[in-house]
Every structure is written in structure tokens, then in C-alpha cells.
C-alpha atoms as a PDB file:
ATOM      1  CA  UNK A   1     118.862  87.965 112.332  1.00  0.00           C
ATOM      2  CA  UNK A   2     118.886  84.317 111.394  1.00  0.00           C
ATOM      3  CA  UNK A   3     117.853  81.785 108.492  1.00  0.00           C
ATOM      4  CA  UNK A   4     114.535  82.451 108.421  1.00  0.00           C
ATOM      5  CA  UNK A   5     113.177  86.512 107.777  1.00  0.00           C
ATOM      6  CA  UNK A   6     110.003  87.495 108.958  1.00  0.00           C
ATOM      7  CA  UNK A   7     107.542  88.976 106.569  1.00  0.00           C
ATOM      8  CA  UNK A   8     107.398  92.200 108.336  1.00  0.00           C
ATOM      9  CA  UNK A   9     111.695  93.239 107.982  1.00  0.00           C
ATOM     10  CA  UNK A  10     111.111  91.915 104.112  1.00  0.00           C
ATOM     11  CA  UNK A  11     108.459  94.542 103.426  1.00  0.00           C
ATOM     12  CA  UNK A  12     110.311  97.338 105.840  1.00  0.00           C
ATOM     13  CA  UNK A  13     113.354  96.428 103.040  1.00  0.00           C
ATOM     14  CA  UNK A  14     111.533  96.660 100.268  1.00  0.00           C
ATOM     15  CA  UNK A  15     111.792  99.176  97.514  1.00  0.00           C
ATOM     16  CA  UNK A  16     114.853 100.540  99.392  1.00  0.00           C
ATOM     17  CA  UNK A  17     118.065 102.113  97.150  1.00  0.00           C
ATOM     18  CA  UNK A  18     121.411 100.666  97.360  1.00  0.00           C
ATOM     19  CA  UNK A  19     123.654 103.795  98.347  1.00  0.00           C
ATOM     20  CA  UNK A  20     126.681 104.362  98.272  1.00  0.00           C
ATOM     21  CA  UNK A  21     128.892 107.500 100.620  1.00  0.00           C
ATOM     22  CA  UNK A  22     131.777 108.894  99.398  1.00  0.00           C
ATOM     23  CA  UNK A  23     132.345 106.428  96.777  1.00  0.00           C
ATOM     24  CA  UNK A  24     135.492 107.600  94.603  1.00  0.00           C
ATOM     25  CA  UNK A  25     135.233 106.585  90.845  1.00  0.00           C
ATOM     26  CA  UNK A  26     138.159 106.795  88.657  1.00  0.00           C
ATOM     27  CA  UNK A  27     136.525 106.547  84.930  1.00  0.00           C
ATOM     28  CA  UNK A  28     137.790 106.528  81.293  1.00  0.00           C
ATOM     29  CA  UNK A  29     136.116 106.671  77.915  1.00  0.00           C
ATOM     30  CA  UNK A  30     137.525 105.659  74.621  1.00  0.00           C
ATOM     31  CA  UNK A  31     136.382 104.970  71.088  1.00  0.00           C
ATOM     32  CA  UNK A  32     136.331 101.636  69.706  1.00  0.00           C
ATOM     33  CA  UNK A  33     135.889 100.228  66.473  1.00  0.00           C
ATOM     34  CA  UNK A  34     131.805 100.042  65.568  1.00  0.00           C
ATOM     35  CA  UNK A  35     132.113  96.098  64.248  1.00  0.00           C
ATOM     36  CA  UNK A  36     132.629  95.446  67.537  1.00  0.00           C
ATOM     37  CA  UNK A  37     130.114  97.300  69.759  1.00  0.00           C
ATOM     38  CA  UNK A  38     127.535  95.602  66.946  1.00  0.00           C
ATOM     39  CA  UNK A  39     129.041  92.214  67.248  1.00  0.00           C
ATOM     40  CA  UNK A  40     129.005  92.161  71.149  1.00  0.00           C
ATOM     41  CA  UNK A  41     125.657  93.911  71.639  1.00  0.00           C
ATOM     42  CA  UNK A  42     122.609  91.170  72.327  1.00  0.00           C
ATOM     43  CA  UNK A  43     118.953  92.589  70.774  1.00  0.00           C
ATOM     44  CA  UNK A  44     117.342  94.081  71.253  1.00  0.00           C
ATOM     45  CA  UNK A  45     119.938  96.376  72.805  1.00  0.00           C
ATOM     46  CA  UNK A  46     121.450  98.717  69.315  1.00  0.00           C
ATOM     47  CA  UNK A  47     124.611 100.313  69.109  1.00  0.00           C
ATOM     48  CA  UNK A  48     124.490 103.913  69.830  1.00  0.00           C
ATOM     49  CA  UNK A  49     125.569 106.909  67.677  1.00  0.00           C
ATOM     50  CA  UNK A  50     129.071 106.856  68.630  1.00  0.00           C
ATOM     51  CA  UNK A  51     131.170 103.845  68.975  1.00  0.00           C
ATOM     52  CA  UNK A  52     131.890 104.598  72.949  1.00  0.00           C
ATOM     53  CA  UNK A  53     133.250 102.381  75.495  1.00  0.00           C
ATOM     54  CA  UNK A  54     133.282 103.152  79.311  1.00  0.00           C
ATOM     55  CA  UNK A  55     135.791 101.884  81.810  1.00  0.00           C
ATOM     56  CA  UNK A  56     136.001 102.553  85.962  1.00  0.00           C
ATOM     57  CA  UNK A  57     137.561 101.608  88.998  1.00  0.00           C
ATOM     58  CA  UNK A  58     136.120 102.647  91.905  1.00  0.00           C
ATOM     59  CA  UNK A  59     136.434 102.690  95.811  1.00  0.00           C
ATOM     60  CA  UNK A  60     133.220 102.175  98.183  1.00  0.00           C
ATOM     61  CA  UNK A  61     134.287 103.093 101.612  1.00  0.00           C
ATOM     62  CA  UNK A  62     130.528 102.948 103.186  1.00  0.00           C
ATOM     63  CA  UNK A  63     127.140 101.964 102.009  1.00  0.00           C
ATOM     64  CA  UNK A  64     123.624 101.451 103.504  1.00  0.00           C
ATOM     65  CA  UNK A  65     123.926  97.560 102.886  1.00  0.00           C
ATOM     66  CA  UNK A  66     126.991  96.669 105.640  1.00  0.00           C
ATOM     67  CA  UNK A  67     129.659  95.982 102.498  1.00  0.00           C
ATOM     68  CA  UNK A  68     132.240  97.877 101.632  1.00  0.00           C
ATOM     69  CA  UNK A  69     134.321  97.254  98.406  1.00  0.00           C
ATOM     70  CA  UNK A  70     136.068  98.328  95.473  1.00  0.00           C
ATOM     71  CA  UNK A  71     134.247  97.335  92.132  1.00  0.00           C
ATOM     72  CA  UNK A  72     135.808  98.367  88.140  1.00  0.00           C
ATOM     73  CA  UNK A  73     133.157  97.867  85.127  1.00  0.00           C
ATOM     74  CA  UNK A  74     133.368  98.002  81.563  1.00  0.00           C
ATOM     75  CA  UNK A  75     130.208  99.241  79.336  1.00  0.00           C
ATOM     76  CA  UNK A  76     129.302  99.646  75.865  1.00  0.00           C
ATOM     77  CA  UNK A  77     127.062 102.647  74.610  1.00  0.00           C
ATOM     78  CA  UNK A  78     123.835 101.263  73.655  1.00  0.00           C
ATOM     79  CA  UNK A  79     120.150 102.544  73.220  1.00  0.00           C
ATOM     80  CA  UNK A  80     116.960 100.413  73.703  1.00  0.00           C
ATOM     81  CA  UNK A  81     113.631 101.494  72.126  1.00  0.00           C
ATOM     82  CA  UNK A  82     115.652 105.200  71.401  1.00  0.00           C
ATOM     83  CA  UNK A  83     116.530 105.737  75.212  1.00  0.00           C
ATOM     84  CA  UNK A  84     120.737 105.494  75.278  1.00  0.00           C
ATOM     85  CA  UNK A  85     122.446 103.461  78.095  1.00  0.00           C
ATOM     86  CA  UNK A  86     125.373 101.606  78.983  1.00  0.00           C
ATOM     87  CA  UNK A  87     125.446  98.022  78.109  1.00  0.00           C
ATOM     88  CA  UNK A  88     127.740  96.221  81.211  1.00  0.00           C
ATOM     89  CA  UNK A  89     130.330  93.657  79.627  1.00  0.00           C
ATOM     90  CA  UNK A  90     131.669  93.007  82.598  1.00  0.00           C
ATOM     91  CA  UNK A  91     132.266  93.766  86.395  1.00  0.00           C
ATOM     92  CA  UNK A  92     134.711  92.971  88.656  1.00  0.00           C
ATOM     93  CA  UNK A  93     134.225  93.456  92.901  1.00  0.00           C
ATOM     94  CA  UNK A  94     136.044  92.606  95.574  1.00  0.00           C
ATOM     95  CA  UNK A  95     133.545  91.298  97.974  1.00  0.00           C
ATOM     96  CA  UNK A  96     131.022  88.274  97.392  1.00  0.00           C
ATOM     97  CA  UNK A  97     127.783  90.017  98.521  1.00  0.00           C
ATOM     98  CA  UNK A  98     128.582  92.534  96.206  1.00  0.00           C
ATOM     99  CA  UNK A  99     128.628  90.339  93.769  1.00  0.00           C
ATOM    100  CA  UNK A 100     125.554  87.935  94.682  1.00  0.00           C
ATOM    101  CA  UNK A 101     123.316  91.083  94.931  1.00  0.00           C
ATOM    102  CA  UNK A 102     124.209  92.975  91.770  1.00  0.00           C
ATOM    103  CA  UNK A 103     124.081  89.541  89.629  1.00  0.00           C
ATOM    104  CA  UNK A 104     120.822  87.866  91.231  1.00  0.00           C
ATOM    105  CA  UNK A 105     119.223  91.120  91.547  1.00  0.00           C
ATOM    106  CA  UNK A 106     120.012  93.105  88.459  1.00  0.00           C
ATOM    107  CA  UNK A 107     121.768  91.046  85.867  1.00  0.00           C
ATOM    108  CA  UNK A 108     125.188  92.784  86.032  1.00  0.00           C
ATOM    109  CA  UNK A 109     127.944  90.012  85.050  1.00  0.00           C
ATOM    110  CA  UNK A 110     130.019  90.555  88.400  1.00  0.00           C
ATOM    111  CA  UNK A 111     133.081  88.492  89.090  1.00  0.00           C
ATOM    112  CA  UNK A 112     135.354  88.084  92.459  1.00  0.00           C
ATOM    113  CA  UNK A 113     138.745  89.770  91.473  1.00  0.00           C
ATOM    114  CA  UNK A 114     141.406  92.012  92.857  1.00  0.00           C
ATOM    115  CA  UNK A 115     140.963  95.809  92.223  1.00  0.00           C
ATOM    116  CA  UNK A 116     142.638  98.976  93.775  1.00  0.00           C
ATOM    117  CA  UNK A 117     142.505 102.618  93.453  1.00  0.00           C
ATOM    118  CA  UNK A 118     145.123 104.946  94.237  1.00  0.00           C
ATOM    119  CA  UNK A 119     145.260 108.814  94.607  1.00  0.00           C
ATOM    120  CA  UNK A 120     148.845 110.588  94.489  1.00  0.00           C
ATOM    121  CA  UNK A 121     147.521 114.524  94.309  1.00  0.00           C
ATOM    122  CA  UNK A 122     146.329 114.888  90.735  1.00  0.00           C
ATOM    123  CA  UNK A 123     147.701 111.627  89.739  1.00  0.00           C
ATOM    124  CA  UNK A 124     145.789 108.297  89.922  1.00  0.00           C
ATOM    125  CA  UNK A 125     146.301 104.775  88.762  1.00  0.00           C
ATOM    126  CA  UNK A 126     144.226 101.901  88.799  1.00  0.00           C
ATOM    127  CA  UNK A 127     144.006  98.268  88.040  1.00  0.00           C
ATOM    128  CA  UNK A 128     141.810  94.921  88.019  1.00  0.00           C
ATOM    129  CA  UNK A 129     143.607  91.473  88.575  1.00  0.00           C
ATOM    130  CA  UNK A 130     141.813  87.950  88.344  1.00  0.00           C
ATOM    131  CA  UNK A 131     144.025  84.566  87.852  1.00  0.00           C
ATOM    132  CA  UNK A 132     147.156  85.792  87.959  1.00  0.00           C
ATOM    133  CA  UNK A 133     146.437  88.568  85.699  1.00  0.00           C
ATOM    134  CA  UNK A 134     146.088  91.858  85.398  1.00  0.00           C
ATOM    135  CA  UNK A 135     144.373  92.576  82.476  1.00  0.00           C
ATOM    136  CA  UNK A 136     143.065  96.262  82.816  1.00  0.00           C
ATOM    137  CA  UNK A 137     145.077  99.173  84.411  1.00  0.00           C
ATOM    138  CA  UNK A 138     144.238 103.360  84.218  1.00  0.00           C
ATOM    139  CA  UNK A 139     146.835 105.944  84.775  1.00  0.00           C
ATOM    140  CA  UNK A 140     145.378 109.210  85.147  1.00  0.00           C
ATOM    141  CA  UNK A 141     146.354 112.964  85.755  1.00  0.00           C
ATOM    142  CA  UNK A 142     143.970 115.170  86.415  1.00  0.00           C
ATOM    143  CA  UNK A 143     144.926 118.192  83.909  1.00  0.00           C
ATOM    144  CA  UNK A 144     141.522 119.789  83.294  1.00  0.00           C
ATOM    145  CA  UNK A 145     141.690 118.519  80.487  1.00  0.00           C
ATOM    146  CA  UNK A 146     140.711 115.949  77.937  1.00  0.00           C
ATOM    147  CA  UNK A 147     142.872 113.589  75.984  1.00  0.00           C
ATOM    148  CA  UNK A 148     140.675 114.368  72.876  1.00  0.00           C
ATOM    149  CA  UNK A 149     139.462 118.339  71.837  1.00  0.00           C
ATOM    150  CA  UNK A 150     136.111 116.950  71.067  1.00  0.00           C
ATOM    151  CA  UNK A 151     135.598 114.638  74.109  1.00  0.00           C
ATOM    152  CA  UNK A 152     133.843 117.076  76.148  1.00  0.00           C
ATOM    153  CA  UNK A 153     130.988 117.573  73.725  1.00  0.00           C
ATOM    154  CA  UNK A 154     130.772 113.767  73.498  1.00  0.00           C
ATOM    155  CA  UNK A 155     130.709 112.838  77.072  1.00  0.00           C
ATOM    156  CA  UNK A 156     129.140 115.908  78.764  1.00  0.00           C
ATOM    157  CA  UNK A 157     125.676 115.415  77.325  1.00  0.00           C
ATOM    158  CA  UNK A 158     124.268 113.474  80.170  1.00  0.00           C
ATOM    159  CA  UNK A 159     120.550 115.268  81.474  1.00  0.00           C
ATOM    160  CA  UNK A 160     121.139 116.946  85.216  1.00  0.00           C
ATOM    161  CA  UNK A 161     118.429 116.894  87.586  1.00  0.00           C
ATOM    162  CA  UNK A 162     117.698 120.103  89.342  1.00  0.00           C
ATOM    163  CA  UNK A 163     119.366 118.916  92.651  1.00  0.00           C
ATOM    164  CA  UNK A 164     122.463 118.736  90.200  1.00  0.00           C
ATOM    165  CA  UNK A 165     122.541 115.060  90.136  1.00  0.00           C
ATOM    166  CA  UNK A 166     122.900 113.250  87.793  1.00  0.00           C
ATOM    167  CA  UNK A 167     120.995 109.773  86.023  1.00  0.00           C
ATOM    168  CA  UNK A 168     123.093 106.662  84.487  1.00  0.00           C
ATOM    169  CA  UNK A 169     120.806 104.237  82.840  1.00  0.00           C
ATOM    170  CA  UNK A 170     122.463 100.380  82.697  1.00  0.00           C
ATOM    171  CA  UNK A 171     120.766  97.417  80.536  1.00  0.00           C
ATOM    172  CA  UNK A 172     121.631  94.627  81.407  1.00  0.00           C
ATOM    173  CA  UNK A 173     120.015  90.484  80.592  1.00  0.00           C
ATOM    174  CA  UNK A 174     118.883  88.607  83.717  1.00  0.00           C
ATOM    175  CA  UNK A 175     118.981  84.988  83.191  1.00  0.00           C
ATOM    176  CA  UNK A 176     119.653  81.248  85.384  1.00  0.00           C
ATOM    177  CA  UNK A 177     121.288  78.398  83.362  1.00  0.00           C
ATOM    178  CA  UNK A 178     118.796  75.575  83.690  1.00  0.00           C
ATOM    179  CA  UNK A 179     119.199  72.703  86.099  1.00  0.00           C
ATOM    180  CA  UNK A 180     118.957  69.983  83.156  1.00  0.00           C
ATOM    181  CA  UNK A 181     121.908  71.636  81.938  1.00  0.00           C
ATOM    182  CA  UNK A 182     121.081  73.102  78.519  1.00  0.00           C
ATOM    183  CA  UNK A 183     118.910  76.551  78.066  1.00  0.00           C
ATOM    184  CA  UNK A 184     117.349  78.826  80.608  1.00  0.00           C
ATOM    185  CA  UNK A 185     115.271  78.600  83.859  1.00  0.00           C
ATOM    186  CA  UNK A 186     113.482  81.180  81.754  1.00  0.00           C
ATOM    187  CA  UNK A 187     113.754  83.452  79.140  1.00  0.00           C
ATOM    188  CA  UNK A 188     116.736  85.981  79.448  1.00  0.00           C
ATOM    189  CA  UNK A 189     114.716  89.692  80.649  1.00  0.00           C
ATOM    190  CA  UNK A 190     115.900  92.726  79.539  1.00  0.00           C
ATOM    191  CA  UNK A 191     116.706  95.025  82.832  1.00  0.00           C
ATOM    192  CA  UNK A 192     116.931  98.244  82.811  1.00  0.00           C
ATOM    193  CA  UNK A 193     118.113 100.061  86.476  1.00  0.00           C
ATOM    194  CA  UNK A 194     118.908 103.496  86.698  1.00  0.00           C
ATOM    195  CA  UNK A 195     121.668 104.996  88.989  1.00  0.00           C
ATOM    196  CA  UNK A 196     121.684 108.379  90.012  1.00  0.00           C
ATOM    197  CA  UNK A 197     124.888 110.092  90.879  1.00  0.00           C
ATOM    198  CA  UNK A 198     125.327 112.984  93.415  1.00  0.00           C
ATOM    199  CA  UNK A 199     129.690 114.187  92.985  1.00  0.00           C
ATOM    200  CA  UNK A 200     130.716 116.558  95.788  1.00  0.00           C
ATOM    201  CA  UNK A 201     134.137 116.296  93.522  1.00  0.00           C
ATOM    202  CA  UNK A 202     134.740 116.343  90.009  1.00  0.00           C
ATOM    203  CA  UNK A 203     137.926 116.561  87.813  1.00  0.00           C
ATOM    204  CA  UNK A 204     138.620 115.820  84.581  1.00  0.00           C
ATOM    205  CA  UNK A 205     141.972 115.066  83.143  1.00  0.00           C
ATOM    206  CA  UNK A 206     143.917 112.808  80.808  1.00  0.00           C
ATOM    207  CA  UNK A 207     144.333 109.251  80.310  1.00  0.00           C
ATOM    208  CA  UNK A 208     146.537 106.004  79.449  1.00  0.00           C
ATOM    209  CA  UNK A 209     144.414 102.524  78.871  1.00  0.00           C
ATOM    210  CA  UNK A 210     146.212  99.219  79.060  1.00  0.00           C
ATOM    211  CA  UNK A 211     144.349  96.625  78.401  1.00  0.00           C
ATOM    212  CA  UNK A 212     146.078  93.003  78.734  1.00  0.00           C
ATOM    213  CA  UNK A 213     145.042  89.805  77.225  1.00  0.00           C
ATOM    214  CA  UNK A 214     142.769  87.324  79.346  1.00  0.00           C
ATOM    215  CA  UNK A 215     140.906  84.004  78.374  1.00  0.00           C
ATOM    216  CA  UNK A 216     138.778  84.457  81.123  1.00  0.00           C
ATOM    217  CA  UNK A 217     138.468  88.705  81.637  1.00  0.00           C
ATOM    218  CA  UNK A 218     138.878  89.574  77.351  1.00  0.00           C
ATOM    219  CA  UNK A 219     138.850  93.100  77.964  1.00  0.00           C
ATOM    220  CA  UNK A 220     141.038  93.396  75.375  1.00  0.00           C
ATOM    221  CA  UNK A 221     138.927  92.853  73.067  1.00  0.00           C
ATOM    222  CA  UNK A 222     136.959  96.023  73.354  1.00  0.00           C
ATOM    223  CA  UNK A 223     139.633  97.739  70.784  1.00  0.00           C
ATOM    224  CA  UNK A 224     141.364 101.016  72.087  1.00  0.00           C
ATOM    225  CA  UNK A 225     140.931 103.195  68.360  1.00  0.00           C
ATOM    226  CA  UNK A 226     141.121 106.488  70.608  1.00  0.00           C
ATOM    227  CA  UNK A 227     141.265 107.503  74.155  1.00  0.00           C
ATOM    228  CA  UNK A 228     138.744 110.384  74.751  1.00  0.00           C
ATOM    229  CA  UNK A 229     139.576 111.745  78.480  1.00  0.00           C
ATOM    230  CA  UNK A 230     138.918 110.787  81.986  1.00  0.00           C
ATOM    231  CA  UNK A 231     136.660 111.892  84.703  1.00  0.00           C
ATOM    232  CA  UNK A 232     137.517 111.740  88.716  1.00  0.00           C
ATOM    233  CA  UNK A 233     134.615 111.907  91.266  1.00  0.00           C
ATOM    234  CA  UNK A 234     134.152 112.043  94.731  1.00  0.00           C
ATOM    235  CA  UNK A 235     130.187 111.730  96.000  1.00  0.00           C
ATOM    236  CA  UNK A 236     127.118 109.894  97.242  1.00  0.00           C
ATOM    237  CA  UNK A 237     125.370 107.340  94.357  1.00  0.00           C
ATOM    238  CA  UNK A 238     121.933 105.457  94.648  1.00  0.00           C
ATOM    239  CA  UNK A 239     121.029 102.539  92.767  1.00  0.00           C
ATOM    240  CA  UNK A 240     117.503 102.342  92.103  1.00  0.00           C
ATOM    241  CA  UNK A 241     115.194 100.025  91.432  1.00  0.00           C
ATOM    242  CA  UNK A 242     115.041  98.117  88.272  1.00  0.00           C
ATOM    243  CA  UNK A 243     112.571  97.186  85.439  1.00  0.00           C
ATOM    244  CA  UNK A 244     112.582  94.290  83.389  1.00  0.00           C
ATOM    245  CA  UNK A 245     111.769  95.962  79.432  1.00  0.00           C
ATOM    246  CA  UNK A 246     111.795  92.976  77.227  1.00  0.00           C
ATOM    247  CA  UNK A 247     112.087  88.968  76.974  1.00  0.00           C
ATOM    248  CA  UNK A 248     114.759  87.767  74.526  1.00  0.00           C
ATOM    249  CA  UNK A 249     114.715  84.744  72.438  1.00  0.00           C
ATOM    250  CA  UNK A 250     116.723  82.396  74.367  1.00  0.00           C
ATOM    251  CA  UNK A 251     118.301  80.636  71.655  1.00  0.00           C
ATOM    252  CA  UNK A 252     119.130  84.290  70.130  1.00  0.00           C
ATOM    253  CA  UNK A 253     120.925  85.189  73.208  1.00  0.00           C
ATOM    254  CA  UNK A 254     122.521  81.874  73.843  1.00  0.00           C
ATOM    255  CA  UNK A 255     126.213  82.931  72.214  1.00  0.00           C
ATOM    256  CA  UNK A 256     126.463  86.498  74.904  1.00  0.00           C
ATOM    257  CA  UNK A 257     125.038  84.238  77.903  1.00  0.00           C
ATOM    258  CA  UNK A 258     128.378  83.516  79.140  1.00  0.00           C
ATOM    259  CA  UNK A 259     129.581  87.154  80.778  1.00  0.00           C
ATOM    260  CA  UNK A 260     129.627  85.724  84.399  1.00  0.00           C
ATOM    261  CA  UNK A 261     131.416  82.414  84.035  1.00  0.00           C
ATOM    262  CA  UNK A 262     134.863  81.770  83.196  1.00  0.00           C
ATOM    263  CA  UNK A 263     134.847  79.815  79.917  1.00  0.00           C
ATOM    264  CA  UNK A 264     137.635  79.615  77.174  1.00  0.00           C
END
């Protein structure tokens, strides 16, 4: 312990996953209108086939990095170089390490907000609060079924591992505002981080989005067109290592560089 780390704990840390026990995710999909997923995507990320949007709230009761917290996201389907992903708008934890390590580490826009997730037998509701308000909330039953007849052929595609996990790639940009005050320490990277996903539950059911308008948390504008479904899970997730795929043209990427900072 202490200010100062010795060489020899850094390496022992090194190239270590972030896990997560019994973390309980509460997420919804819905379709949103394509101008949008092409005006909010930064190259060289691409919209993907279908105009999909991905929402969660989530409880993390234990983890191998001494925080526990509750964390809700909001992604964009995207594909880099023909490999699909999910393209992180924007996410919300409760707990400042949380926060510190998924921003410096991996480029994920995290914020400090409220968040909770609740479990009444099949039914669930959930919600994300920041300045006074909140601007996101999920009700949930889970009915076995999805909102939409074709969502399960749209969202069940993901590749399974033969330990029956499963893998969730995430892009996200890395990139420091300079100290002189205009433009980058460097060029914004490109991250890619993979996040594989081990559910000892799973449910599916039906779902009601409301999305409330924010100057700071604009959620809303990631267009409801149609809810698809929603998906309940119980079980141990690892967040692995990332890789930095591309450099961006900083000027380029200026207009999406504000994700993590409260600006009007």
C-alpha cells in the first residue's frame, strides 16, 4: 500500500481481467432511426446492418478490483474493418474508481450518476438519474418472450464459445483534452476491448423504454422507432484486455469528443 508502487506488484497486476461475480444485467434493445446511428458514429467506426441500439442497467455486487457498483450503458451497433461491435455513447456508474478505470483505461465515456436495479419475481424496473433527472428508466417482465416476433433472430446471433460463454466486442476513442486548452494530448485511438460473458441465469421477456430529455445525459436522442425485447442475466463477466486499432484525425473527431463532459 501507499503512494508509491513497487515495480514488482505492477508487473504481478499486469495483464490481469477485470471480473465481475454475480453481476445482474437488466438489458433492452430497440431500433432506431439509421440517420442517426450514421450521424453519431465517429470513423472509422460504420453503422451496422441494422439500425440497433443497446441499453442496460446493471448491479455489481463483487469484483476482483475491491469496488462494487451499479453501472447502465447505452451502445450503438457498429462494425470496424467488417468485425460488428457496440459503439458506447454513454455510461453511467455509481462509484468513482469505476469510473476513473474504465475512462483512463479503455475510453468508455463514464459519468458519476445515480442508478438502481430492482427485481420483483419476473418483474424488473430500472433507472439512471444525474442532476436532478432521470432521464432513462426500463420496466421489464420477464414473459419468455420478445416484444418484437423477429427480435430473436436479430439479437441471438452472437458466436458462443465452447465453455458456453459468450464474447461482446466494445469500440470505443481514447483521448486527453490538451493542457493549452484546444486539441488533443494526442491523437484520439481507436480501442477495441472485448468482454466475455459467462450467465448462470438468463430470461428473456418484454419491455417499456422511457427515455427523458437531458442537456447533459441526451439519451433521448437515440430515437425509440421500435422496442425489440429484453434480456435478464445473472453470471460471472471478464473484461479483457484492450487494443488500440486505429488513430483518428483529431480535427475529424473533434465534434463526438465531448461524451464524458457535461456541455450544453
Amino acid at each position: 500500500m501507499g503512494f508509491v508502487k513497487s515495480l514488482e506488484a505492477i508487473v504481478a497486476r499486469s495483464g490481469e481481467t477485470a471480473d465481475f461475480y454475480d453481476a445482474e444485467m437488466l438489458v433492452v434493445f430497440w431500433e432506431t432511426k439509421p440517420d442517426i446511428v450514421r450521424r453519431l458514429l465517429p470513423a472509422p467506426l460504420k453503422p451496422a446492418a441494422q439500425p440497433l441500439v443497446t441499453a442496460f442497467v446493471a448491479n455489481y455486487p463483487r469484483t476482483n478490483f475491491d469496488v462494487t457498483y451499479q453501472e447502465s450503458a447505452l451502445f450503438l451497433r457498429a462494425e470496424y474493418e467488417g468485425e460488428e461491435g457496440s459503439y458506447c455513447l454513454a455510461m453511467p456508474v455509481t462509484n468513482d474508481i469505476a469510473m476513473a478505470g474504465g475512462r483512463e483505461i479503455f475510453g468508455f465515456p463514464k459519468k458519476i450518476a445515480d442508478v438502481q436495479l430492482n427485481r420483483k419475481g419476473d418483474t424488473l424496473e430500472g433507472w439512471t438519474e444525474r442532476r436532478g433527472i432521470r432521464f432513462m428508466e426500463i420496466r421489464a417482465k420477464m414473459t419468455g418472450k420478445f416484444n418484437a416476433e423477429d427480435a430473436a433472430g436479430m439479437l441471438m446471433n452472437t458466436s458462443m464459445n465452447e465453455d458456453g460463454s459468450t464474447d461482446g466486442v466494445s469500440y470505443n476513442f481514447k483521448h486527453f483534452p490538451a493542457p493549452e486548452g484546444m486539441g488533443f494530448d494526442y491523437n484520439p485511438r481507436l480501442v477495441k476491448q472485448v468482454t466475455t460473458m459467462r450467465p448462470k441465469e438468463f430470461q428473456i421477456g418484454e419491455a417499456e423504454v422511457l427515455l427523458h430529455r437531458s442537456d447533459y445525459d441526451p439519451w433521448a436522442e437515440v430515437e425509440i422507432v421500435r422496442i425489440l425485447g429484453a434480456v435478464y442475466t445473472v453470471g460471472d463477466n471478464s473484461m479483457k484486455s484492450g487494443a488500440v486499432v486505429a488513430e483518428v484525425d483529431p480535427i475529424e473527431f473533434a465534434p463526438h469528443a465531448f461524451l464524458k463532459w457535461d456541455m450544453k
